[in-house]
N, C-alpha and C. Protein backbone atom coordinates (compact mmCIF):
# COMPACT_ATOMS: atom_id res chain seq x y z
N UNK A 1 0.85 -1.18 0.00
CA UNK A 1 0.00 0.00 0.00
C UNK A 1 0.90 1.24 0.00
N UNK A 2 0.71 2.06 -0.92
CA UNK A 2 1.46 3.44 -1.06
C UNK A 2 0.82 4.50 0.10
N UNK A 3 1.91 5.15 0.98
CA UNK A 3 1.85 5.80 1.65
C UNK A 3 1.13 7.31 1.10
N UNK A 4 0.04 7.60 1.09
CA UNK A 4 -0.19 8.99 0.63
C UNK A 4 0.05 10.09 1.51
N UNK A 5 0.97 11.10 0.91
CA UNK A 5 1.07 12.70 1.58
C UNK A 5 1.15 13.57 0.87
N UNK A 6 0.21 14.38 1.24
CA UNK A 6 -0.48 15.84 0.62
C UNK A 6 0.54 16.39 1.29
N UNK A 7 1.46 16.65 0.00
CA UNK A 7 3.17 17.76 1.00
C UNK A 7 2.69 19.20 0.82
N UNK A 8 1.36 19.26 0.50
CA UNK A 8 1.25 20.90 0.71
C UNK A 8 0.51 21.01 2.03
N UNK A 9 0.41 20.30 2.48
CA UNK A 9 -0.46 20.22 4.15
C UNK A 9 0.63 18.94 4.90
N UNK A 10 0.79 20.02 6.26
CA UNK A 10 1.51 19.66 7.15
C UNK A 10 2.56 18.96 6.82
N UNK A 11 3.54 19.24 5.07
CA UNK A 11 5.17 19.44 5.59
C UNK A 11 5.36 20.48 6.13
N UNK A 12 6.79 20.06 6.65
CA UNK A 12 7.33 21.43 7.45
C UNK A 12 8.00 22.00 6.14
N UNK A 13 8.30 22.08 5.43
CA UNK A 13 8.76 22.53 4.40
C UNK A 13 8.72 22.65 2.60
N UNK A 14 8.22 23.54 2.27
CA UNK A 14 8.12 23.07 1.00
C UNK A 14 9.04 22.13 0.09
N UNK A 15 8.48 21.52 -0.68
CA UNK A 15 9.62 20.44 -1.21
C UNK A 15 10.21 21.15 -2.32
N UNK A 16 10.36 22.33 -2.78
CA UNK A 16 11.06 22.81 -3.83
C UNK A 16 11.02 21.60 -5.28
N UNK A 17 11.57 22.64 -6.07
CA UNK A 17 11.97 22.03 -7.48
C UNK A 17 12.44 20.76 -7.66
N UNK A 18 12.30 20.22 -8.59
CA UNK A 18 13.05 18.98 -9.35
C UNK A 18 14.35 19.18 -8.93
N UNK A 19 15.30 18.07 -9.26
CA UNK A 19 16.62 18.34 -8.92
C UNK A 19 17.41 18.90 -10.14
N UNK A 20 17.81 19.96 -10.25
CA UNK A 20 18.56 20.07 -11.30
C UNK A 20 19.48 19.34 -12.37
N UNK A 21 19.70 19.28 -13.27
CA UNK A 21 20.21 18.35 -14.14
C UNK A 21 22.24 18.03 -13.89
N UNK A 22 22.37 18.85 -12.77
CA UNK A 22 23.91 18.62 -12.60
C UNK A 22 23.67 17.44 -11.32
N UNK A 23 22.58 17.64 -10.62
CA UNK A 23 22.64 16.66 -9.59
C UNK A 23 21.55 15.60 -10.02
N UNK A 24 20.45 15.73 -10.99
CA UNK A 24 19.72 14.48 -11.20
C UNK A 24 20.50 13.27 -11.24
N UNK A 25 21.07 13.47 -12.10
CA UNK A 25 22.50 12.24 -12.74
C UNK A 25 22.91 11.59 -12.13
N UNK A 26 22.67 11.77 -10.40
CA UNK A 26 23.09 10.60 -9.69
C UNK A 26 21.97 10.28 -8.67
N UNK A 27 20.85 10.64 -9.21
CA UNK A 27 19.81 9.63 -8.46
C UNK A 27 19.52 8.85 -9.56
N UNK A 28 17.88 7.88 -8.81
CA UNK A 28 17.30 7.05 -9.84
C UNK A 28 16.35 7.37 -9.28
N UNK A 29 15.19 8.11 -10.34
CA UNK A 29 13.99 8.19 -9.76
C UNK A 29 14.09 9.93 -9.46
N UNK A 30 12.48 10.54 -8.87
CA UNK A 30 12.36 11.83 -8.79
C UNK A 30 12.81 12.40 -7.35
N UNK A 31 13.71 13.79 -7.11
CA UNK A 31 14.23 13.89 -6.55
C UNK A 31 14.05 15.68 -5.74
N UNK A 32 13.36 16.38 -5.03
CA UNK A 32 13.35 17.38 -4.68
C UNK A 32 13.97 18.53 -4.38
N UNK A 33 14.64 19.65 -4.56
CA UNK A 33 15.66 20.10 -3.62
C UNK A 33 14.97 21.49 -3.36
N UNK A 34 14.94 22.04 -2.19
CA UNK A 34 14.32 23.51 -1.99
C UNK A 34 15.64 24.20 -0.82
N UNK A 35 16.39 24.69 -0.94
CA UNK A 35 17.79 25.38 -0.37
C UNK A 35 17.29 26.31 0.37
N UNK A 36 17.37 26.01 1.93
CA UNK A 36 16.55 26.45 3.37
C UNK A 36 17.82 28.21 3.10
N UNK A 37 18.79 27.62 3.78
CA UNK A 37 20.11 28.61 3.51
C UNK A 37 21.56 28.23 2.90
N UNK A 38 21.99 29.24 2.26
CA UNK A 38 23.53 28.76 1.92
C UNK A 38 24.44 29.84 2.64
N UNK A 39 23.75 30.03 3.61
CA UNK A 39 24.80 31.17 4.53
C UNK A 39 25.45 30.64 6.01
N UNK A 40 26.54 30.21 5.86
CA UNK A 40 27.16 29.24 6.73
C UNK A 40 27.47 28.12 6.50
N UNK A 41 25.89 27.86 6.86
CA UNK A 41 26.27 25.99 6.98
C UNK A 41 24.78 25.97 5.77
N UNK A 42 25.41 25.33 4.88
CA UNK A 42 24.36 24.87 3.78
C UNK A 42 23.23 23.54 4.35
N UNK A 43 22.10 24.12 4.25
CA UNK A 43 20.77 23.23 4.35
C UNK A 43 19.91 23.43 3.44
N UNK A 44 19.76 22.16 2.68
CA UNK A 44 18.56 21.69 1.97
C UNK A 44 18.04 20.64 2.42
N UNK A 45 15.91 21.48 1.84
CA UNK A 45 15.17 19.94 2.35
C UNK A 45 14.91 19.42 0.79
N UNK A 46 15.48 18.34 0.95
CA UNK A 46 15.40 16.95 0.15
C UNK A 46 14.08 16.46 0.10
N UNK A 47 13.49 16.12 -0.75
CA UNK A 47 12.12 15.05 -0.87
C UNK A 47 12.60 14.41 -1.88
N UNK A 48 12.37 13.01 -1.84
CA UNK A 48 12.03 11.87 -2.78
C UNK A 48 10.59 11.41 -3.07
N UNK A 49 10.47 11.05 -4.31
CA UNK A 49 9.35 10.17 -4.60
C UNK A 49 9.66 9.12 -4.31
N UNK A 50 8.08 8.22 -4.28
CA UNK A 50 8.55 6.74 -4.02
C UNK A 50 9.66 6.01 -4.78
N UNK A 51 10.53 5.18 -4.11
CA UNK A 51 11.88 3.92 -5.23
C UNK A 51 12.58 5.25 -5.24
N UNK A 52 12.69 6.31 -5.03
CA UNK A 52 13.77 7.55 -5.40
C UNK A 52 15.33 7.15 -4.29
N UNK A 53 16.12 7.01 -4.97
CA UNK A 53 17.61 6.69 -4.38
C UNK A 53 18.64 7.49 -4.94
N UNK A 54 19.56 8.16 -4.11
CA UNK A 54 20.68 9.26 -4.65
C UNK A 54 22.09 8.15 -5.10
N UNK A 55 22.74 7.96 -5.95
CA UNK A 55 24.12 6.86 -6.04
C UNK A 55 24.97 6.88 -4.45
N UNK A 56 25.99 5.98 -4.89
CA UNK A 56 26.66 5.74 -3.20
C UNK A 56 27.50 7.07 -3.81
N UNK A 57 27.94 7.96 -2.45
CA UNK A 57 28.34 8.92 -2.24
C UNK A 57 29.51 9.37 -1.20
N UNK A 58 30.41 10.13 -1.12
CA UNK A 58 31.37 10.45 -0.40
C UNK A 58 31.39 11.89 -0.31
N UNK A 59 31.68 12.05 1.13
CA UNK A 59 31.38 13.57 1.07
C UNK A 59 32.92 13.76 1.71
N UNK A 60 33.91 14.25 0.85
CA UNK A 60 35.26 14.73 1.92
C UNK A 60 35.47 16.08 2.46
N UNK A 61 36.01 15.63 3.13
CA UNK A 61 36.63 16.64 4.80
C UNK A 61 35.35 17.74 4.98
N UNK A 62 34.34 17.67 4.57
CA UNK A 62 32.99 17.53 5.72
C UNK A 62 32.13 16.89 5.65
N UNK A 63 31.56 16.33 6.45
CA UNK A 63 30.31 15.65 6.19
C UNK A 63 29.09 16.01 6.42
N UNK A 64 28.32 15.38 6.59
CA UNK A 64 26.54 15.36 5.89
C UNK A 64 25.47 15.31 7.64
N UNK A 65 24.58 15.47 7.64
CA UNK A 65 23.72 15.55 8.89
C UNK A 65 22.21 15.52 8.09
N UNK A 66 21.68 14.07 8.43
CA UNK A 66 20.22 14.12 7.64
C UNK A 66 19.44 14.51 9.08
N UNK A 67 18.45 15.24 8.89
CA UNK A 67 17.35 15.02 10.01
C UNK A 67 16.09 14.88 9.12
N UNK A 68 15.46 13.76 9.07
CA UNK A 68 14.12 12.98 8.57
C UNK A 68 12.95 13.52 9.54
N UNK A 69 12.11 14.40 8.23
CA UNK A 69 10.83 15.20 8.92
C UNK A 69 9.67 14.64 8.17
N UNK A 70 9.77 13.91 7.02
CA UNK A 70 8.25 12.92 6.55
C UNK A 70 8.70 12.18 5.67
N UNK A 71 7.82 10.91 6.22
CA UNK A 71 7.64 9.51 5.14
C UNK A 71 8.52 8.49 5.78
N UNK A 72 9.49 7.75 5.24
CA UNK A 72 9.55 6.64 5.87
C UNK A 72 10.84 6.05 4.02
N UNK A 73 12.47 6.27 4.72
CA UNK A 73 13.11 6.15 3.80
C UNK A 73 14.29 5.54 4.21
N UNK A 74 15.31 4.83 3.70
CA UNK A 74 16.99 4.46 3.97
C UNK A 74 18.24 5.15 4.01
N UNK A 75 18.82 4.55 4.79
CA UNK A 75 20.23 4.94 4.80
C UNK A 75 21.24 3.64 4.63
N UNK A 76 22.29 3.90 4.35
CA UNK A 76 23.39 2.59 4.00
C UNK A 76 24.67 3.00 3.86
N UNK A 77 25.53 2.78 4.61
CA UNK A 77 27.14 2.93 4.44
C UNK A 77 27.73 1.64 4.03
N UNK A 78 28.44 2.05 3.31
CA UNK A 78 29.67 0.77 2.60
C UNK A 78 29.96 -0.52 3.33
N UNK A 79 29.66 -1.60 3.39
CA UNK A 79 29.85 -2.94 4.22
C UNK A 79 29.33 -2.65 5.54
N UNK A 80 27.74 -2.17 5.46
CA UNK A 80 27.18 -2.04 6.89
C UNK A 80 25.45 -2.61 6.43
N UNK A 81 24.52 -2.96 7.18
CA UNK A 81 22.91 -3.14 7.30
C UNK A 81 22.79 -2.03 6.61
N UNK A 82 21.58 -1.93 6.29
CA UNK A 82 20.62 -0.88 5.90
C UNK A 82 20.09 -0.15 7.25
N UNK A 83 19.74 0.81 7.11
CA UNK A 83 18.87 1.66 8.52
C UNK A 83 17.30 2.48 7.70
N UNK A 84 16.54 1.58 8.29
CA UNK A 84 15.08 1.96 7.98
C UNK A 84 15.07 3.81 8.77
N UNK A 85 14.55 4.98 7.87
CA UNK A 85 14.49 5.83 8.24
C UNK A 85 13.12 6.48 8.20
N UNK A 86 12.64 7.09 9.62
CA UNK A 86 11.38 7.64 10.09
C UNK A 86 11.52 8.85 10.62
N UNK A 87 10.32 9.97 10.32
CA UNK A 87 10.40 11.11 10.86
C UNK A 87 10.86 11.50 12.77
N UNK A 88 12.53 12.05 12.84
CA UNK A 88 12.81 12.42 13.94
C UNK A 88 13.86 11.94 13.95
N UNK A 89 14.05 10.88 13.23
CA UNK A 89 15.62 10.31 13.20
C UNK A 89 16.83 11.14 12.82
N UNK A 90 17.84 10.79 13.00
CA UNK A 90 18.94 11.54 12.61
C UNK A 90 20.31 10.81 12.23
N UNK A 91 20.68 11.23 11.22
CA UNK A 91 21.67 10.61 10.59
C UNK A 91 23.04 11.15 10.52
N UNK A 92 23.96 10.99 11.35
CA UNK A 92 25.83 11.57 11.41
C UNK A 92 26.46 10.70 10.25
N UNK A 93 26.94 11.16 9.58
CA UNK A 93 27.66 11.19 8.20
C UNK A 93 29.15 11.60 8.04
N UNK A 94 30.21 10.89 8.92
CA UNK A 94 31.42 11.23 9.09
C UNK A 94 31.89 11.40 7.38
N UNK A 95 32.93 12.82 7.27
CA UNK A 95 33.27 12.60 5.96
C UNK A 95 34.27 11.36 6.02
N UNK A 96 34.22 11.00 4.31
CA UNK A 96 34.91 9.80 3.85
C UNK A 96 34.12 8.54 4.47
N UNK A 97 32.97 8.53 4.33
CA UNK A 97 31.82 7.36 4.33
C UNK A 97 31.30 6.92 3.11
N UNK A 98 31.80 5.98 2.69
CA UNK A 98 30.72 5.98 1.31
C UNK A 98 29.43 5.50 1.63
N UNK A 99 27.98 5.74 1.07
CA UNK A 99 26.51 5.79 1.63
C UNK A 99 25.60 5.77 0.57
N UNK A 100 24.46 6.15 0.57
CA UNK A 100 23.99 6.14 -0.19
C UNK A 100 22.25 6.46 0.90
N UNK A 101 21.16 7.04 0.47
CA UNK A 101 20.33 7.03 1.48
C UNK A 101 18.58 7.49 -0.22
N UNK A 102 17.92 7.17 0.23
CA UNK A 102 16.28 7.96 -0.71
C UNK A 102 14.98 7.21 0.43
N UNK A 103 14.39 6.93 -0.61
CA UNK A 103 12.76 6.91 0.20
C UNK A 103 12.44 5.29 -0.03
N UNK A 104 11.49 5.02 0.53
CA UNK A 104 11.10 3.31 0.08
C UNK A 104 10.41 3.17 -0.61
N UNK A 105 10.27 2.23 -1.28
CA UNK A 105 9.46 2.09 -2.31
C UNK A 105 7.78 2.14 -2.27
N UNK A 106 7.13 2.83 -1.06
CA UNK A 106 6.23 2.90 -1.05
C UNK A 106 5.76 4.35 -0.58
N UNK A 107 6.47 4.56 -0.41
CA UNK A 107 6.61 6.58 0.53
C UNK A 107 7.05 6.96 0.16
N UNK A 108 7.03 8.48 -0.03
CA UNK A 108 8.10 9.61 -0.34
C UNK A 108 9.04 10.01 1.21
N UNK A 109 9.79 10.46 0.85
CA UNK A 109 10.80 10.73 2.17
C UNK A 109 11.22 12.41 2.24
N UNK A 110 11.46 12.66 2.93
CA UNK A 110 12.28 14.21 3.28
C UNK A 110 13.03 14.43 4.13
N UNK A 111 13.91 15.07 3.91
CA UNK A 111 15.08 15.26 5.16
C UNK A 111 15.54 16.58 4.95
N UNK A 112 16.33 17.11 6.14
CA UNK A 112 16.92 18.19 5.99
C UNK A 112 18.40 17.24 5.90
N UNK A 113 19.07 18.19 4.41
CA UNK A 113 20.45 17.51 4.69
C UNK A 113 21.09 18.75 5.04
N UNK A 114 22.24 18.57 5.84
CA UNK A 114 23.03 19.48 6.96
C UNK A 114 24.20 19.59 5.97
N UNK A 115 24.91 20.25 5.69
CA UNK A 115 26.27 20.09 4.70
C UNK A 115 27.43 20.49 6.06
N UNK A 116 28.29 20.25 6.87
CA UNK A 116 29.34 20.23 7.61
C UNK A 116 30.38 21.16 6.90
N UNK A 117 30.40 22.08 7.45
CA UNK A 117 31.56 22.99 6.44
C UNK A 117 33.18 22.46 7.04
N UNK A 118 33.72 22.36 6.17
CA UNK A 118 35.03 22.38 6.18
C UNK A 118 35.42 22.89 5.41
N UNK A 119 36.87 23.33 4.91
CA UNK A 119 37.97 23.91 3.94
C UNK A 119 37.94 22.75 2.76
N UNK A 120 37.46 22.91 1.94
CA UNK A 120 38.12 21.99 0.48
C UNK A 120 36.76 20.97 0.60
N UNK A 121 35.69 21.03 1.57
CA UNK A 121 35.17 20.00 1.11
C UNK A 121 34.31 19.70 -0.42
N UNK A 122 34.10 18.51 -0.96
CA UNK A 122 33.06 18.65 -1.66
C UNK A 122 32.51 16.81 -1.91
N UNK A 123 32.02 16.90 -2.27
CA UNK A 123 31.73 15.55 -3.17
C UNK A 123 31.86 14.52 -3.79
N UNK A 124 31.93 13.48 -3.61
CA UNK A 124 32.44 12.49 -4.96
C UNK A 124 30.78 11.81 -5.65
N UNK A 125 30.98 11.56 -6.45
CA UNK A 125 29.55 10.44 -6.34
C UNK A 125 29.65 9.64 -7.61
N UNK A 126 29.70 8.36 -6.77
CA UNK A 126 29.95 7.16 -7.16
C UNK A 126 29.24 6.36 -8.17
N UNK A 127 28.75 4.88 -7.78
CA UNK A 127 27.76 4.11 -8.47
C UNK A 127 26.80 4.00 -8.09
N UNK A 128 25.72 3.77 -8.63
CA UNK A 128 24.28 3.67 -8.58
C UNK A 128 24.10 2.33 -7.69
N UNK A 129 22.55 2.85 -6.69
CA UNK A 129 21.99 2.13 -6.25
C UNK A 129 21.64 1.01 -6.95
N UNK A 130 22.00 -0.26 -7.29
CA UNK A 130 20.89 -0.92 -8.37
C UNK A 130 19.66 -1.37 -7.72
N UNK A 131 18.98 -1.92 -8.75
CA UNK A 131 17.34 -2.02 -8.96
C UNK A 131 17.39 -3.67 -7.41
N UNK A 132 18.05 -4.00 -7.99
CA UNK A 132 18.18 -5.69 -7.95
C UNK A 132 18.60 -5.28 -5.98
N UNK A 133 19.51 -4.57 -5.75
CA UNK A 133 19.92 -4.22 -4.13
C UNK A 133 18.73 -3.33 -3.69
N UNK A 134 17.93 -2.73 -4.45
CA UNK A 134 16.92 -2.04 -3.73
C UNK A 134 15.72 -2.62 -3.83
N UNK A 135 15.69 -3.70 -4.52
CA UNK A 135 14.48 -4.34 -4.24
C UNK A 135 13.92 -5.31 -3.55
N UNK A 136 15.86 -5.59 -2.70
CA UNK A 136 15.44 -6.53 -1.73
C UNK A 136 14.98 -6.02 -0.31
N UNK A 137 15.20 -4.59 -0.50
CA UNK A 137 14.36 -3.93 0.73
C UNK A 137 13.35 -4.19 1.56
């Protein structure tokens, strides 16, 4: 059964735009981004559609801070379980983790992602979630 949410009633946040075409490229599936602030410490709230997954990812010399405010989505670091994710949870993202995190295949998900400032940090992003590892969810 698909989780229904009317994200224009009672998110805490609007889900902003599509993901732009420099960052679509490493999800699978539809992907939200609405940019809270970029003054300091960069926060965006993230929404996924349902099956929506970002590729495995590395964030160097800063890392990442999810806080999950609706739906019901994953997280996964490199040779670790999966972590079922629910509104209130919170996710520490040491840089140089490879990960990977979206929504389940039956919910949309949202998070605030936290960006960790450091000097030089930025990004890597890797390989794709496949179909076949996310469908054993």
């Amino acid at each position: 059964m698909s989780e229904s949410i009317d994200w224009s009633k009672g998110a805490i946040f609007p889900i902003g735009e599509s993901l732009p075409e420099m960052f679509s490229k490493y999800f699978i599936g539809q992907a939200h981004l609405n940019m809270l602030t970029t003054t300091g410490v960069g926060i965006g709230n993230v929404t996924f559609e349902p099956k929506c997954r970002n590729n495995w990812h590395i964030h160097h010399k800063g890392g990442q801070i999810l806080l999950v405010t609706a739906g019901r989505g994953w997280y996964q670091e490199w040779g670790k379980d999966v972590q079922e994710l629910h509104p209130g949870d919170v996710v520490n993202i040491p840089a140089e983790v490879k990960h990977w995190h979206g929504a389940a295949c039956d919910s949309w998900f949202a998070h605030l992602a936290v960006e960790v400032p450091a000097e030089g940090a930025s990004n890597e992003w890797l390989e794709p979630v496949t179909d076949e590892v996310y469908n054993k969810l």
